[in-house]
C-alpha atoms as a PDB file:
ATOM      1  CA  UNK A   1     -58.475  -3.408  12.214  1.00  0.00           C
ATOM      2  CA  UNK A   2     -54.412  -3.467  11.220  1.00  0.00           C
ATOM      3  CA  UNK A   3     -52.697  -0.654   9.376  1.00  0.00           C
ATOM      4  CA  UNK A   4     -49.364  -1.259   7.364  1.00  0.00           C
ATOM      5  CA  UNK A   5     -47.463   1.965   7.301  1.00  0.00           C
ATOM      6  CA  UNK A   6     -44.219   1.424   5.140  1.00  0.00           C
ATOM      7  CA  UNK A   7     -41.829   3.988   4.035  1.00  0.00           C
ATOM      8  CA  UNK A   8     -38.773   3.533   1.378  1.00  0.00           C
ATOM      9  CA  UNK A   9     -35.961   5.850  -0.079  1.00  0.00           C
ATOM     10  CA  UNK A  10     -33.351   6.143  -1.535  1.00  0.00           C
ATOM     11  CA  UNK A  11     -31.369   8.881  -0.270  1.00  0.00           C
ATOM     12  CA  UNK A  12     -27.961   8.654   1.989  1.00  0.00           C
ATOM     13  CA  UNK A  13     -28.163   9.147   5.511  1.00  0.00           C
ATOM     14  CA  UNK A  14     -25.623  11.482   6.753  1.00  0.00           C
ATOM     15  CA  UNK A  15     -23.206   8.283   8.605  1.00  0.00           C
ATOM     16  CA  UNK A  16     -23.400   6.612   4.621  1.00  0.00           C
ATOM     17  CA  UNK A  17     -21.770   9.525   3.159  1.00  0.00           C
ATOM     18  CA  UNK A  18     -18.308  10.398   2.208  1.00  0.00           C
ATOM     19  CA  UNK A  19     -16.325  12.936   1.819  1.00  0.00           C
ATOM     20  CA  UNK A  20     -13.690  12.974  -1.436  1.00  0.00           C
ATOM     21  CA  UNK A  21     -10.625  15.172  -0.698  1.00  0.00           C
ATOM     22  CA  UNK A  22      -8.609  15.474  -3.803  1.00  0.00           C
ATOM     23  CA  UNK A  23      -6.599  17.917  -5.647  1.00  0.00           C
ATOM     24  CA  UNK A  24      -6.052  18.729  -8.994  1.00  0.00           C
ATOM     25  CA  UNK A  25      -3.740  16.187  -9.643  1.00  0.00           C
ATOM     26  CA  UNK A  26      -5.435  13.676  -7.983  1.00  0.00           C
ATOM     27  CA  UNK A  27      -3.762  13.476  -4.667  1.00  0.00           C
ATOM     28  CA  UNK A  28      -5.782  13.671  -1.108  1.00  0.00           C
ATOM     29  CA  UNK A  29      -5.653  17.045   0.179  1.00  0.00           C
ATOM     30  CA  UNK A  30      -6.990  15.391   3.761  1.00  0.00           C
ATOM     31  CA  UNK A  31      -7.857  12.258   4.981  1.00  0.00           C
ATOM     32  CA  UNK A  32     -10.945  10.970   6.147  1.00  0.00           C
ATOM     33  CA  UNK A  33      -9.855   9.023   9.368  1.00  0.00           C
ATOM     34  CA  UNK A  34     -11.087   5.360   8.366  1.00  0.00           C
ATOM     35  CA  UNK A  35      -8.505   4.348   5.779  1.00  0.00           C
ATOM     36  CA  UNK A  36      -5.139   2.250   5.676  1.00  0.00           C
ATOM     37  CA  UNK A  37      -2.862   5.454   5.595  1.00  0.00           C
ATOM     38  CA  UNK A  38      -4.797   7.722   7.956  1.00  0.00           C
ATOM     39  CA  UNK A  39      -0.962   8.196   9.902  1.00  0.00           C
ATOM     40  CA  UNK A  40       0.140   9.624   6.704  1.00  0.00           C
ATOM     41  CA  UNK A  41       1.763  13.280   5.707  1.00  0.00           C
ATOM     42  CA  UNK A  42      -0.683  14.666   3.527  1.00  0.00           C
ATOM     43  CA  UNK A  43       2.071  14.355   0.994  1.00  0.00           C
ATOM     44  CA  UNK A  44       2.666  10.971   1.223  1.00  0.00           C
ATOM     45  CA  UNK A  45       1.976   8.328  -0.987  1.00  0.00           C
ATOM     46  CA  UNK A  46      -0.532   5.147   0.229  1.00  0.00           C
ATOM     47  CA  UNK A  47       1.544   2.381  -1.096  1.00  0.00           C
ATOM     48  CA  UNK A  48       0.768  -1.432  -0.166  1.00  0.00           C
ATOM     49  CA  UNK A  49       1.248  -5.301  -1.197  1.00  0.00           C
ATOM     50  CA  UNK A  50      -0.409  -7.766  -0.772  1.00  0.00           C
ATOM     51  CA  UNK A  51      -0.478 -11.733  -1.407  1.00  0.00           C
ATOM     52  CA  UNK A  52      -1.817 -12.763  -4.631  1.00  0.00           C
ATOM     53  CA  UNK A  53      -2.733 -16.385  -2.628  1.00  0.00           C
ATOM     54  CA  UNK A  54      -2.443 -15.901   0.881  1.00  0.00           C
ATOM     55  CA  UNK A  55      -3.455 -18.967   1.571  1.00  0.00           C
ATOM     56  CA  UNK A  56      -1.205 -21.609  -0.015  1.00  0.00           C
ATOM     57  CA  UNK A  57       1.828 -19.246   0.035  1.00  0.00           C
ATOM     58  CA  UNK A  58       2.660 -17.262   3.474  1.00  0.00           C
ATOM     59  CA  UNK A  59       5.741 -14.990   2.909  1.00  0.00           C
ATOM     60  CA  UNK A  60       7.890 -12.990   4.565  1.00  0.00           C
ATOM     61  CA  UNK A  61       9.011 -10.248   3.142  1.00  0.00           C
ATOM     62  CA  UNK A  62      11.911  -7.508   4.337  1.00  0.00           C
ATOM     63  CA  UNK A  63      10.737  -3.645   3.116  1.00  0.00           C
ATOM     64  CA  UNK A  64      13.074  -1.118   3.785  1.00  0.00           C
ATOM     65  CA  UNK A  65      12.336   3.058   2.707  1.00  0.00           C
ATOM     66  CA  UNK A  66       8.951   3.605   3.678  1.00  0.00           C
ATOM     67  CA  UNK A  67       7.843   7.005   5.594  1.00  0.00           C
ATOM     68  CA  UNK A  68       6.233   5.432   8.759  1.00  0.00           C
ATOM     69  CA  UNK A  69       8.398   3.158  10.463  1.00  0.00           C
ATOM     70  CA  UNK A  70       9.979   3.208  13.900  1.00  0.00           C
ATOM     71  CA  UNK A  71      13.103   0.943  13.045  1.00  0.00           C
ATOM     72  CA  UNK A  72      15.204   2.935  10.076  1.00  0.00           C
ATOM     73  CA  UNK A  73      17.150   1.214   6.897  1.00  0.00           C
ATOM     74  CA  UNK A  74      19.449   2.888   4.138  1.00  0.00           C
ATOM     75  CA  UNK A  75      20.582   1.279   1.630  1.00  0.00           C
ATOM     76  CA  UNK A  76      22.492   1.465  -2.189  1.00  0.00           C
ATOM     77  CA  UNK A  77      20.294   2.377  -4.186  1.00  0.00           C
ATOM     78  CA  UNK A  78      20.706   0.347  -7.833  1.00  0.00           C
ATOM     79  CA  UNK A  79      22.068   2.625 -10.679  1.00  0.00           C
ATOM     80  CA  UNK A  80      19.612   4.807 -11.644  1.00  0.00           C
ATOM     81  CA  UNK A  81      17.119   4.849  -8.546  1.00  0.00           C
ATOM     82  CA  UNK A  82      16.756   7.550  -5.799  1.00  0.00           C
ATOM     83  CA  UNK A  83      17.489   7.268  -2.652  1.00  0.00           C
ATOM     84  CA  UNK A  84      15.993   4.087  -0.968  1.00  0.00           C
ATOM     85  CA  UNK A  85      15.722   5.232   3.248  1.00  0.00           C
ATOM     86  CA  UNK A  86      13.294   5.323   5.872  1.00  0.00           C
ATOM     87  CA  UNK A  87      11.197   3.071   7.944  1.00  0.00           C
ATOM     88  CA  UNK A  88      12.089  -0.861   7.990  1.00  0.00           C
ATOM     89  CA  UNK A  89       9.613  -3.936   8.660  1.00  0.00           C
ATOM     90  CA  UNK A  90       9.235  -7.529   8.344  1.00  0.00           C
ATOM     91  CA  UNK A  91       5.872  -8.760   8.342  1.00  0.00           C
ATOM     92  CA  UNK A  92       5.146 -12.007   7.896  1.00  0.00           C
ATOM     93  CA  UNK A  93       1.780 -12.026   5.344  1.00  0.00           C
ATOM     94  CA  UNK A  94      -1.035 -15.007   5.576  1.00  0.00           C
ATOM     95  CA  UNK A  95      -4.530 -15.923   5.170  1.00  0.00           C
ATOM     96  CA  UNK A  96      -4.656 -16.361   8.620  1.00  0.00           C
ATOM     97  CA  UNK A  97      -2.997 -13.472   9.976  1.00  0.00           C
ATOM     98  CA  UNK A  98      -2.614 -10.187   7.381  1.00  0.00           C
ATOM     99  CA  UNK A  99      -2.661 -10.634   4.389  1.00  0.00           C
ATOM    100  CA  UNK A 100      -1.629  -6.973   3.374  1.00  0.00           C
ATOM    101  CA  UNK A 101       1.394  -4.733   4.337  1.00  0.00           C
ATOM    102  CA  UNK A 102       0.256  -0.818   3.619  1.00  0.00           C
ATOM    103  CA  UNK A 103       2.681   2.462   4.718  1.00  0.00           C
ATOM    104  CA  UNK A 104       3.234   5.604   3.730  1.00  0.00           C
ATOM    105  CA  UNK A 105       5.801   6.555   1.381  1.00  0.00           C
ATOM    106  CA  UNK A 106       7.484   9.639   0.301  1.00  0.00           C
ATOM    107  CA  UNK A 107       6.722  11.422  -3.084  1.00  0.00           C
ATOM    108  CA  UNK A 108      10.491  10.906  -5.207  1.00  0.00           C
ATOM    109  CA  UNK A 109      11.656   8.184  -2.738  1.00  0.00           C
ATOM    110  CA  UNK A 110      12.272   4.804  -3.524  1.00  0.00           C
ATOM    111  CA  UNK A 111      11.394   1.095  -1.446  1.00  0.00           C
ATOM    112  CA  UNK A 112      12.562  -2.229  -1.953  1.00  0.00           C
ATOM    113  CA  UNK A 113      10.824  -5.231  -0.877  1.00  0.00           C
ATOM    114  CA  UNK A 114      12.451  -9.047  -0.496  1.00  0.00           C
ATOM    115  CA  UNK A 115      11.112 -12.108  -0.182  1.00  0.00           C
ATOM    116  CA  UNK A 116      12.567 -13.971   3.186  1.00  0.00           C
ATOM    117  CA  UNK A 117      10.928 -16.702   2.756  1.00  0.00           C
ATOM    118  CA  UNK A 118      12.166 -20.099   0.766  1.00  0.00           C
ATOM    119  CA  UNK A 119       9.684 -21.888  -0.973  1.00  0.00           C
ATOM    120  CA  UNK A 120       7.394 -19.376  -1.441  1.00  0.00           C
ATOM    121  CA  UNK A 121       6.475 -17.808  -4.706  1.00  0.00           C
ATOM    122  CA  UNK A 122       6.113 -14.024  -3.515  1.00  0.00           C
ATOM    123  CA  UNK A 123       3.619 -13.256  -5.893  1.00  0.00           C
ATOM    124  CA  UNK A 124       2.135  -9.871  -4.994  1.00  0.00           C
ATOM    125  CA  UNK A 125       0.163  -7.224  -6.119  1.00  0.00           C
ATOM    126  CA  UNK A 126       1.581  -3.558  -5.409  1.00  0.00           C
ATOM    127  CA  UNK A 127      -0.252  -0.102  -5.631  1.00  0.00           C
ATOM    128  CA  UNK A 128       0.436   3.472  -4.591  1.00  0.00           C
ATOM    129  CA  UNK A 129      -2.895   4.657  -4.586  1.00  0.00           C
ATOM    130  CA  UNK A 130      -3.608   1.786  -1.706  1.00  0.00           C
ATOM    131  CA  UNK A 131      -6.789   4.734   0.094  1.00  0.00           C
ATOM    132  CA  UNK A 132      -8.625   4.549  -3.078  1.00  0.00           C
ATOM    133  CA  UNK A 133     -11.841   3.149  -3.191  1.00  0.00           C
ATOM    134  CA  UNK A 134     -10.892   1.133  -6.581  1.00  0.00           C
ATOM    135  CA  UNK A 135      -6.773   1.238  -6.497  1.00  0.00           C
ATOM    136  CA  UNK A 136      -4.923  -0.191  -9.267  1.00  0.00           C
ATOM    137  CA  UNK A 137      -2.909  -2.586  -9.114  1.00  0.00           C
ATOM    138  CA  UNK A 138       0.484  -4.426 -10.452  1.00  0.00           C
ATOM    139  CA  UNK A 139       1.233  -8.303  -9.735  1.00  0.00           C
ATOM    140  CA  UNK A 140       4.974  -8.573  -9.127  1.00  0.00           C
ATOM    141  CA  UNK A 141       6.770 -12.315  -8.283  1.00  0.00           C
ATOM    142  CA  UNK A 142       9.618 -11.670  -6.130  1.00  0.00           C
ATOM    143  CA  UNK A 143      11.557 -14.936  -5.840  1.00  0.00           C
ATOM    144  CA  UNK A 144      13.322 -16.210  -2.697  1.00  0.00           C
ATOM    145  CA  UNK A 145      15.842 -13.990  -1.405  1.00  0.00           C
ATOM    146  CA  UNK A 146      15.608 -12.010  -4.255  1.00  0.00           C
ATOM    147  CA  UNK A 147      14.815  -7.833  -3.583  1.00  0.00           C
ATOM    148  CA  UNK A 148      12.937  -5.341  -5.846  1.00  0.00           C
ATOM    149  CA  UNK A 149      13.219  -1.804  -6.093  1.00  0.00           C
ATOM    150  CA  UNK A 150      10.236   0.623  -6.676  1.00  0.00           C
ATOM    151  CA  UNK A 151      10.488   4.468  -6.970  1.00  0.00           C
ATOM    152  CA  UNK A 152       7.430   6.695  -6.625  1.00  0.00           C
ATOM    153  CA  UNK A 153       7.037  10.081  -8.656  1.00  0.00           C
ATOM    154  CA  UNK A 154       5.845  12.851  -7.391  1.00  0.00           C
ATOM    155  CA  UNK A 155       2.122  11.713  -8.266  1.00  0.00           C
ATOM    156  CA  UNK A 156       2.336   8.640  -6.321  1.00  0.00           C
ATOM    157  CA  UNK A 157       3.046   6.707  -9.775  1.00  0.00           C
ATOM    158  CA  UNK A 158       5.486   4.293  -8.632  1.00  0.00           C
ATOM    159  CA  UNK A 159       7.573   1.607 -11.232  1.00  0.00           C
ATOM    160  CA  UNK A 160      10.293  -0.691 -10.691  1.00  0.00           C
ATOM    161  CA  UNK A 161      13.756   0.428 -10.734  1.00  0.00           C
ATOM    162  CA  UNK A 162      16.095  -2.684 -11.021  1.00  0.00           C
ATOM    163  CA  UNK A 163      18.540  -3.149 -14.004  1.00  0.00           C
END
């Protein structure tokens, strides 16, 4: 004689479920430990880019005034954008290596990205709300050598701030 004994739900287990963390306003008030800007003040903004087509167009790209970096920048801001200083990188974005560069930024700050790379494209898409589940995004094409300027509000709204 065989017995099938089969049991289904439809409830979360505890290790499924997640915790949401957010003010008023819509800002974390903590974070969780498994996302991109974990390192982050709990007043910073999770801002990110990434390649629109990382595979037929690897860029590098110089960002200079993020929160989290270990080498520093400062630079002129353009007329009418706040000040542009803090952490400086240069990754180097690809299918085959990362394809995304995400850091912390300060509410009221500004960061400006360049594309070092000739020949590429540097289309991107750019969001400051980078530890959302669903964050929104902006596509941005950042010719060769050329360098955009983004300021972010104090609700981690961000726009570009070139004349």
């Amino acid at each position: 004689m065989m017995f099938v004994f089969l049991v289904s739900g439809c409830e979360k287990s505890g290790d499924q479920a997640t915790s949401v963390n957010v003010a008023s306003n819509g800002q974390l008030t903590t974070r969780d430990g498994d996302g991109p800007c974990d390192n982050c003040d709990i007043d910073d903004c999770c801002c990110g880019f990434e390649l629109r087509d990382p595979v037929n167009d690897p860029t590098t790209f110089r960002v200079c005034g993020f929160d989290n970096g270990t080498s520093t920048c400062v630079q002129t801001p353009p007329t009418g954008c706040n000040t542009i200083s803090g952490g400086f990188a240069q990754p180097f974005l690809s299918s085959g290596g990362t394809p995304k560069f995400v850091f912390c930024q300060l509410q009221g700050n500004c960061f400006q990205i360049t594309n070092m790379t000739f020949g590429s494209t540097g289309e991107i898409r750019i969001s400051c709300d980078y530890d959302q589940v669903m964050p929104s995004f902006t596509n941005v094409t950042i010719p060769y050598l050329s360098t955009f300027t983004f300021c972010v509000d104090g609700n981690c709204d961000y726009n570009q701030c070139d004349p």
